[in-house]
N, C-alpha and C. Protein backbone atom coordinates (compact mmCIF):
# COMPACT_ATOMS: atom_id res chain seq x y z
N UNK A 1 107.27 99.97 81.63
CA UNK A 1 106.83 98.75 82.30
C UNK A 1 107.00 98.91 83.81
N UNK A 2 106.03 98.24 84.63
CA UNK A 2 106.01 98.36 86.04
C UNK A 2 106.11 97.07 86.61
N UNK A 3 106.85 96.49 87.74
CA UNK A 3 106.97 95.49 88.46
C UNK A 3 107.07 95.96 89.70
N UNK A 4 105.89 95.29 90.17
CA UNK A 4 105.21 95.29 91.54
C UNK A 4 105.24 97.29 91.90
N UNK A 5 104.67 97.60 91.09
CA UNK A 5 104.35 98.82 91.07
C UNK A 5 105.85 100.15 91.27
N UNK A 6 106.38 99.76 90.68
CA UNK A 6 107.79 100.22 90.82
C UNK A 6 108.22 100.72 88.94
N UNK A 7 108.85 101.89 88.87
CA UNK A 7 109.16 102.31 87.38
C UNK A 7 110.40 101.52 87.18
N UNK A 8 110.80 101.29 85.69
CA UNK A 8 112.24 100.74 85.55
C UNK A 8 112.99 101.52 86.55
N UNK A 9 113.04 103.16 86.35
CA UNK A 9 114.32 103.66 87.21
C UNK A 9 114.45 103.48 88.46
N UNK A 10 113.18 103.16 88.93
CA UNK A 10 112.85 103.00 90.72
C UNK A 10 113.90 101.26 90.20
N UNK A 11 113.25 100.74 89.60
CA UNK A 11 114.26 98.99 90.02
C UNK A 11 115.29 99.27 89.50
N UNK A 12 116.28 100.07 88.74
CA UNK A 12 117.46 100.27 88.60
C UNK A 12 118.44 100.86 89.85
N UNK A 13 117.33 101.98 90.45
CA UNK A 13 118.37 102.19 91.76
C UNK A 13 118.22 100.82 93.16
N UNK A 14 116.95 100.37 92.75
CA UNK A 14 116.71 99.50 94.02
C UNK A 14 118.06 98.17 94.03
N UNK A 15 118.69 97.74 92.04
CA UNK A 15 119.34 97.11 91.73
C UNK A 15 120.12 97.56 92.47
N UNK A 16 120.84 98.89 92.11
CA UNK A 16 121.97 99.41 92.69
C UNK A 16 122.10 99.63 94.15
N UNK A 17 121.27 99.66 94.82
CA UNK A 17 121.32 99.52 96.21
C UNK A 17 121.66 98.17 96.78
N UNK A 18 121.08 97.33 95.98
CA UNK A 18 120.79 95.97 96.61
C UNK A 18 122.42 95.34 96.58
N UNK A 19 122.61 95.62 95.39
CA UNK A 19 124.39 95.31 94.67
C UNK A 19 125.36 95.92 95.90
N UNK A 20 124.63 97.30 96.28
CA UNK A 20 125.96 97.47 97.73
C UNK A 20 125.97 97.26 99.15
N UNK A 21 124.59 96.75 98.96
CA UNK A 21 124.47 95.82 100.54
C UNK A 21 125.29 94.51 100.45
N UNK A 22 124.72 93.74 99.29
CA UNK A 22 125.04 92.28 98.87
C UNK A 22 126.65 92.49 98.73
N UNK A 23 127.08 92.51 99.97
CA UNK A 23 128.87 92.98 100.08
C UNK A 23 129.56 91.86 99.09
N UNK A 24 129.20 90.28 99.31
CA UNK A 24 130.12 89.60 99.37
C UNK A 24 129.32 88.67 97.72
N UNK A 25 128.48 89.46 96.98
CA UNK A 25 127.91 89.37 95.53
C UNK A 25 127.43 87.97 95.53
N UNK A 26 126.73 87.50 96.74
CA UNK A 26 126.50 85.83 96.16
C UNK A 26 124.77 86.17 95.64
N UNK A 27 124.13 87.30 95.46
CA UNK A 27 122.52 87.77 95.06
C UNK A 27 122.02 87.87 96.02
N UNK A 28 122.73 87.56 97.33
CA UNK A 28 121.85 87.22 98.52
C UNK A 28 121.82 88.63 99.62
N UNK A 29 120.63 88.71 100.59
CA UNK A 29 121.50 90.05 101.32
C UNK A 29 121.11 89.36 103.05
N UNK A 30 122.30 88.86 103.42
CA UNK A 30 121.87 87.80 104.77
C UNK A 30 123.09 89.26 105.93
N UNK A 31 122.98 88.54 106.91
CA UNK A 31 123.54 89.01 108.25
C UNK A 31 124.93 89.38 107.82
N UNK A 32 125.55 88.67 107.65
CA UNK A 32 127.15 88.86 107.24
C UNK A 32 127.39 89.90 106.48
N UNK A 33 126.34 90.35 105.17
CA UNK A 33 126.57 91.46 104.22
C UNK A 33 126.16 92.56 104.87
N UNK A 34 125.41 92.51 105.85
CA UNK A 34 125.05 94.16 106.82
C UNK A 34 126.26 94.33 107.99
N UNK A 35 126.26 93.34 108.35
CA UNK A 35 127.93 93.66 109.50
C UNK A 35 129.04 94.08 108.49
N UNK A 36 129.16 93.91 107.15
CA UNK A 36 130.83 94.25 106.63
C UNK A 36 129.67 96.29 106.20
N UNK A 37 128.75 95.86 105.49
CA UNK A 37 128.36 96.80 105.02
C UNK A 37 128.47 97.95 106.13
N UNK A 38 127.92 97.78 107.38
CA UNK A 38 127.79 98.74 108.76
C UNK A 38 129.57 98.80 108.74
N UNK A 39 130.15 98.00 109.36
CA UNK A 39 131.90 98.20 109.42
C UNK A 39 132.17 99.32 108.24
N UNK A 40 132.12 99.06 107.12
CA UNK A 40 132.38 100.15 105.38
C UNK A 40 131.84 101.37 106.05
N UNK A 41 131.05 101.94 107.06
CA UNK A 41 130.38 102.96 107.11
C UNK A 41 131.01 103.09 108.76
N UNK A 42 132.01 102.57 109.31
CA UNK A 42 132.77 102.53 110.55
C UNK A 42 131.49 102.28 111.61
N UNK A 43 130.73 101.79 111.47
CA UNK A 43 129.70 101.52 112.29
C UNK A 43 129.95 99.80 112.78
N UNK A 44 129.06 99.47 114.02
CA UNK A 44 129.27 98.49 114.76
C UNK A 44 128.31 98.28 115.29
N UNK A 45 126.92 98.11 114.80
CA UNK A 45 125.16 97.68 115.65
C UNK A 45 125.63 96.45 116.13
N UNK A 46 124.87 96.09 116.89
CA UNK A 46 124.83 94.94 118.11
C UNK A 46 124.08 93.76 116.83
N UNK A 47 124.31 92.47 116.85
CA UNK A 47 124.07 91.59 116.92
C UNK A 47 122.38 91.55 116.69
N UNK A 48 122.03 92.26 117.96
CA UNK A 48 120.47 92.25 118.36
C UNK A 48 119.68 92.99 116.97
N UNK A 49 120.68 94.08 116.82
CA UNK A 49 120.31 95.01 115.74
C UNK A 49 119.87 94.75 114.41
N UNK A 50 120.83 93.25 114.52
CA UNK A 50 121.06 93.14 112.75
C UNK A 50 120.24 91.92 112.46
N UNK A 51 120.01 91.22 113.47
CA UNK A 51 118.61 89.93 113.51
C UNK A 51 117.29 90.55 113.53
N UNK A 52 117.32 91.51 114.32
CA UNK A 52 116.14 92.57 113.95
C UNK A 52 115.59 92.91 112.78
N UNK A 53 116.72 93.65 111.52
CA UNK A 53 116.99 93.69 110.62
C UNK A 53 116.38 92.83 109.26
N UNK A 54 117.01 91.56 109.95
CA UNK A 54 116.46 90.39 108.81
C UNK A 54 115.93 89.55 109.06
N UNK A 55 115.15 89.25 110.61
CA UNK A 55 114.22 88.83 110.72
C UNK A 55 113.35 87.99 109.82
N UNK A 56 112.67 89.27 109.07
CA UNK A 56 111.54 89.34 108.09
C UNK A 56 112.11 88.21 106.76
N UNK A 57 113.29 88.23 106.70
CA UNK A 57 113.74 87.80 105.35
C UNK A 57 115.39 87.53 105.46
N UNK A 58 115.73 86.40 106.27
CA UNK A 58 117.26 86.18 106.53
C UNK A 58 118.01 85.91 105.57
N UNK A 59 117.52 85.24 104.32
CA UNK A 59 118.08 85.93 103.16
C UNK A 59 117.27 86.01 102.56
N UNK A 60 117.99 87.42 101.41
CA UNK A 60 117.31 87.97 100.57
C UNK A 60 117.20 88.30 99.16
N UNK A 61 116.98 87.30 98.43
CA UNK A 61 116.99 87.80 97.09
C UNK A 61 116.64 89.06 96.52
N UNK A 62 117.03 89.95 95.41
CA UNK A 62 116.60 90.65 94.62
C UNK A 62 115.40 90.76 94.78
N UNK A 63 114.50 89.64 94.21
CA UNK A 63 113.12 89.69 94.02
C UNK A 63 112.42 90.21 95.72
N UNK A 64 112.90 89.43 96.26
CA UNK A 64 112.64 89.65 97.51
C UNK A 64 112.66 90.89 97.95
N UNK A 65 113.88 91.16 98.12
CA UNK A 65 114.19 92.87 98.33
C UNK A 65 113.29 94.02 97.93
N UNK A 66 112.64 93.44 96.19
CA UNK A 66 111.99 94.78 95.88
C UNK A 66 110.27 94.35 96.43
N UNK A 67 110.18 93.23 96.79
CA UNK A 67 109.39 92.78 97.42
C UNK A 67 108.51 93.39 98.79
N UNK A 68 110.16 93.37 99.58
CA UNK A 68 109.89 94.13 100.99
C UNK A 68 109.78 95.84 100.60
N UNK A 69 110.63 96.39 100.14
CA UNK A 69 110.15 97.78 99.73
C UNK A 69 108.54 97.69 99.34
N UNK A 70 108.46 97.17 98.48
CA UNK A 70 106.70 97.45 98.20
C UNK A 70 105.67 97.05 98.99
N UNK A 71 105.88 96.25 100.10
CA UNK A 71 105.15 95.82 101.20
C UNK A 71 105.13 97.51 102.16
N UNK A 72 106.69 97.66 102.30
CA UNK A 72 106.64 98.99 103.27
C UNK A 72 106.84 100.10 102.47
N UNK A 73 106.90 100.70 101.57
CA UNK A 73 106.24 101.84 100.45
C UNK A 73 104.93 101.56 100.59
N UNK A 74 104.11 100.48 100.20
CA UNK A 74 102.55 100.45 99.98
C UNK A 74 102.12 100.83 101.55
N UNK A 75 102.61 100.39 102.43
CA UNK A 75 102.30 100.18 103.63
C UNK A 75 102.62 101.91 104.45
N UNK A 76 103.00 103.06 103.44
CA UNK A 76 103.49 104.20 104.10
C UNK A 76 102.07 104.79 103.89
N UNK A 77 101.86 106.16 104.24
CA UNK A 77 100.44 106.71 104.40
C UNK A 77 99.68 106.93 103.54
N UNK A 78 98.20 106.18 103.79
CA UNK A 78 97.64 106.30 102.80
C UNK A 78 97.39 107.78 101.84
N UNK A 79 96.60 107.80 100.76
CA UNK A 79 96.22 109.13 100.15
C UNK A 79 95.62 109.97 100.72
N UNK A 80 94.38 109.61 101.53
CA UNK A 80 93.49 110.10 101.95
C UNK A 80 94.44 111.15 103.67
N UNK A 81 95.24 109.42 103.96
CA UNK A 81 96.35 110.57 105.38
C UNK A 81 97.43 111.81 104.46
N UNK A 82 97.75 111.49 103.88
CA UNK A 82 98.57 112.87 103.24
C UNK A 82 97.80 113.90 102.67
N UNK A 83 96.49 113.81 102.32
CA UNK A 83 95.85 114.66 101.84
C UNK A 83 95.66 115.40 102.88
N UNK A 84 94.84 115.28 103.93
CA UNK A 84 94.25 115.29 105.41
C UNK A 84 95.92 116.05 105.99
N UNK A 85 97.04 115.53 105.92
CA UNK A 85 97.66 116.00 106.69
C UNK A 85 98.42 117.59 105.90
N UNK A 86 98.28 117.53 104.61
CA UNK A 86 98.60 118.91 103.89
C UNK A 86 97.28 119.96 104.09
N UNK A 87 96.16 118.92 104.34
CA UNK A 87 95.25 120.01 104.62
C UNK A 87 95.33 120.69 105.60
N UNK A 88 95.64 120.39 106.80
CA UNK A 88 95.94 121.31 107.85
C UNK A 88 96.44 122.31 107.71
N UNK A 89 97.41 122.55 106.55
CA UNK A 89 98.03 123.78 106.17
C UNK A 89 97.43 124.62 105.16
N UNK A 90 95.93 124.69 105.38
CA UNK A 90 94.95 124.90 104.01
C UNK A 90 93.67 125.42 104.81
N UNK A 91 93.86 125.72 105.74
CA UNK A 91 92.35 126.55 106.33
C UNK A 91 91.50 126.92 105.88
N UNK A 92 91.70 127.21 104.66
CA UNK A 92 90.69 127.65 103.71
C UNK A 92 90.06 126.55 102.65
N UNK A 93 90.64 125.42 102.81
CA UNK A 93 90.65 123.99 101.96
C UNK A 93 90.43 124.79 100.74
N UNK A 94 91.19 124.98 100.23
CA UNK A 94 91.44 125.92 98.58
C UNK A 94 91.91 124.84 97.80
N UNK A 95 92.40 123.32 98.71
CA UNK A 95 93.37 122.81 97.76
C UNK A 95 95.17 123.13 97.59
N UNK A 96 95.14 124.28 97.98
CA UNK A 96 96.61 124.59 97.44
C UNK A 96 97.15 124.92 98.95
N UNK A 97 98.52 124.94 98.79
CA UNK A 97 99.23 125.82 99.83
C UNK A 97 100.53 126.80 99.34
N UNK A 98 100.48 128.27 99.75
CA UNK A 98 101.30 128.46 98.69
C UNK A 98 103.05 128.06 98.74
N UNK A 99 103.58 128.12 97.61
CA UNK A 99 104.72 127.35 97.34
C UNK A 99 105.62 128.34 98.11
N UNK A 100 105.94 129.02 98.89
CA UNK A 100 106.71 129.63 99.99
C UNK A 100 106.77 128.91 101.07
N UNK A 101 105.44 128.90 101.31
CA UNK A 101 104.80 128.36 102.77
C UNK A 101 105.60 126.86 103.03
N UNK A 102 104.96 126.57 101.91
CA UNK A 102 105.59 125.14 101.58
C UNK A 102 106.88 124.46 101.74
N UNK A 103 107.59 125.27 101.15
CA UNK A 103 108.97 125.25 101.18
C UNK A 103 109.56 124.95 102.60
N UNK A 104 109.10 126.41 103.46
CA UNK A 104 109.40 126.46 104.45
C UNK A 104 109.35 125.38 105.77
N UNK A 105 107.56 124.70 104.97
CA UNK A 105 107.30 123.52 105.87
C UNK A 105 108.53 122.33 105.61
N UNK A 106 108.96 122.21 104.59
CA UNK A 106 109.64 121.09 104.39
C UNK A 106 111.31 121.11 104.75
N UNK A 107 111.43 122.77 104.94
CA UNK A 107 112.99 123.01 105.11
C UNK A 107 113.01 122.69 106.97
N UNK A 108 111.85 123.30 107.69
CA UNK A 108 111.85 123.41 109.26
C UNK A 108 111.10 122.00 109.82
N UNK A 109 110.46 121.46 109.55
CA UNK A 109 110.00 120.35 110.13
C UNK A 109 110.19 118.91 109.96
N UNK A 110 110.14 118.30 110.64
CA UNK A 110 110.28 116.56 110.44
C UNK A 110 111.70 116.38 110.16
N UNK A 111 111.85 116.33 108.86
CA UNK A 111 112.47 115.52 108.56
C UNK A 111 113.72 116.45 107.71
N UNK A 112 113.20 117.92 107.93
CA UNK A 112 114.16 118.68 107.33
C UNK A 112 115.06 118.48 105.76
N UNK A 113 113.82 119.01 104.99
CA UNK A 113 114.74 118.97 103.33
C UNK A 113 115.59 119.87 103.19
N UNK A 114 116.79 119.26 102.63
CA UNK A 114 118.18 120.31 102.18
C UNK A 114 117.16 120.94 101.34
N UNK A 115 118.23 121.86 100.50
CA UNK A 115 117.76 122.75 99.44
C UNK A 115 117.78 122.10 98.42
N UNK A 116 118.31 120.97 98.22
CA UNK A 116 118.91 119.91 96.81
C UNK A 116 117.59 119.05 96.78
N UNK A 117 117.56 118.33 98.18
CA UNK A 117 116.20 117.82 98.09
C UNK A 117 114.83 118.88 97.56
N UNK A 118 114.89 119.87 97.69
CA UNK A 118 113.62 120.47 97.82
C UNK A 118 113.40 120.64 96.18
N UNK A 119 114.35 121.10 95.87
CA UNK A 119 114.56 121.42 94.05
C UNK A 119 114.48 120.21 93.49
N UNK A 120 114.48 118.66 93.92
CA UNK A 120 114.09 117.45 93.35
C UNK A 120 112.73 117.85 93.39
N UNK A 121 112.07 118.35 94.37
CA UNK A 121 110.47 117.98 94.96
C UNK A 121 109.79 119.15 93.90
N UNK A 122 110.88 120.34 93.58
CA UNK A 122 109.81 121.52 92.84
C UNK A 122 109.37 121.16 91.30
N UNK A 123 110.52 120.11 90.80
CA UNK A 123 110.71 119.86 89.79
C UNK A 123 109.46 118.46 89.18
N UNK A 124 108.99 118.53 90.23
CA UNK A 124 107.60 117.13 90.33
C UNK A 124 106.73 117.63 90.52
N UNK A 125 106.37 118.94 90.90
CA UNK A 125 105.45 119.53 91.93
C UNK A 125 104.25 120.30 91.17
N UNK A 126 102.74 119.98 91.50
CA UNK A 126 102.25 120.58 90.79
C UNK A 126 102.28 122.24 91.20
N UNK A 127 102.73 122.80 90.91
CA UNK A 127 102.78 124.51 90.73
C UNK A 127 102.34 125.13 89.95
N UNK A 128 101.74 126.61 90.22
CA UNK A 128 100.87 127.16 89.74
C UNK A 128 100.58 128.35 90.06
N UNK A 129 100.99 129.82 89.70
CA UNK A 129 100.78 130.57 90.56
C UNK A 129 101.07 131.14 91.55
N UNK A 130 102.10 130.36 91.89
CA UNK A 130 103.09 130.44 93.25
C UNK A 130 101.89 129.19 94.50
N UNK A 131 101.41 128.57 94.18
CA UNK A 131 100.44 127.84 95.21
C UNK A 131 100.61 126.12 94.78
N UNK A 132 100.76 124.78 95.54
CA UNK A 132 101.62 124.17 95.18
C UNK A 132 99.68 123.32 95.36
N UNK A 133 98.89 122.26 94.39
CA UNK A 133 97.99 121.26 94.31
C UNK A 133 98.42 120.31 95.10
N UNK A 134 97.86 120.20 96.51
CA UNK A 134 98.64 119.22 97.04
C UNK A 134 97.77 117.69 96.59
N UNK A 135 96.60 118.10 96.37
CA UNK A 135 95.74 116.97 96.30
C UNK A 135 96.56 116.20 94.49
N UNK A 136 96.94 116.84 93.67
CA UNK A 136 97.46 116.33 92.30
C UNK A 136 98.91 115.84 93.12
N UNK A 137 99.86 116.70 93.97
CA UNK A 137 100.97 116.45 94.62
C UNK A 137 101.01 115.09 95.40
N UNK A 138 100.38 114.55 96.02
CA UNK A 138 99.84 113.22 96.49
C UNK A 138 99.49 112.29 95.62
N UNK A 139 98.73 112.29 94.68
CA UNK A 139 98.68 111.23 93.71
C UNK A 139 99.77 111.19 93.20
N UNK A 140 100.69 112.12 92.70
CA UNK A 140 102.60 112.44 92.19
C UNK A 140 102.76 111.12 93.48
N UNK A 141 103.19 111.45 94.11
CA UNK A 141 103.71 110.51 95.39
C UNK A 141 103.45 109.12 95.22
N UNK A 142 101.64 109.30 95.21
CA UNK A 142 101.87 107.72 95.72
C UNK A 142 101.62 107.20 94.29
N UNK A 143 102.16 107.72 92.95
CA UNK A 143 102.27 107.08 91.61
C UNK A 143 101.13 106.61 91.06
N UNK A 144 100.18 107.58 91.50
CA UNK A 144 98.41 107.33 90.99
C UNK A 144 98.43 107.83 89.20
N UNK A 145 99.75 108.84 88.99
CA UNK A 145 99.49 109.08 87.68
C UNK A 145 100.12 108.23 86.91
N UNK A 146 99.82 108.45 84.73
CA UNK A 146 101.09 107.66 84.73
C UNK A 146 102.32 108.62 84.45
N UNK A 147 102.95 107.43 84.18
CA UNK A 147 104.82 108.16 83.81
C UNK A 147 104.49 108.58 82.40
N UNK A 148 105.26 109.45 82.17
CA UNK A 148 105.30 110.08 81.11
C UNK A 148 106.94 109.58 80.25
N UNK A 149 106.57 108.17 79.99
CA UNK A 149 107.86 107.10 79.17
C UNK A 149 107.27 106.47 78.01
């Protein structure tokens, strides 16, 4: 079953996330539960930081919460931009890039994947040959296929 396009396990961790923001357990996730939560993590954002923050939603229910994730998940790059942007690494538009190459892109750039992350990503990944489908790899992402539950 899917709610608001999300798998049970995606709303089980989103539960579990939400449960350790919501410091002070009233369901809610307002200003007060991000200042103790930031303090738990020895951190201290400004005031400015944390109205920023919740703005959008000064409190926040559950529902809410998985709410805003799917506004900004849906709202991350479309198919057509991730396709387009793996293609650059595809000169030959073959479709594939090989799974070395790959690797490498994801260990040195942006956003830099550990090795733990990367072995989550091989384990999803369409592979083949040693050459990774980015165009099947993108629909993986943005959950165009179904789950296999």
């Amino acid at each position: 079953a899917e709610y608001m396009g999300f798998t049970q396990n995606q709303i089980q961790e989103m539960k579990e996330a939400f449960t350790m923001i919501d410091q002070n357990r009233d369901g809610l996730i307002d200003i007060s539960d991000l200042k103790e939560m930031y303090s738990n993590l020895g951190a201290v954002p400004q005031d400015s930081v944390l109205q920023g923050m919740i703005k959008e939603a000064p409190q926040l229910n559950f529902t809410g919460f998985l709410g805003l994730f799917s506004e900004k998940m849906g709202g991350t790059d479309t198919e057509d931009t991730l396709k387009h942007a793996f293609g650059m690494f595809d000169p030959d538009t073959t479709g594939n890039i090989p799974e070395e190459y790959m690797k490498d892109l994801l260990q040195n750039m942006g956003d830099n994947f550990t090795a733990d992350e990367i072995r989550q990503v091989w384990k999803e990944a369409p592979i083949s040959a040693g050459k990774v489908d980015y165009n099947a790899f993108v629909n993986k992402i943005k959950g165009k296929e179904q789950d296999e539950m």
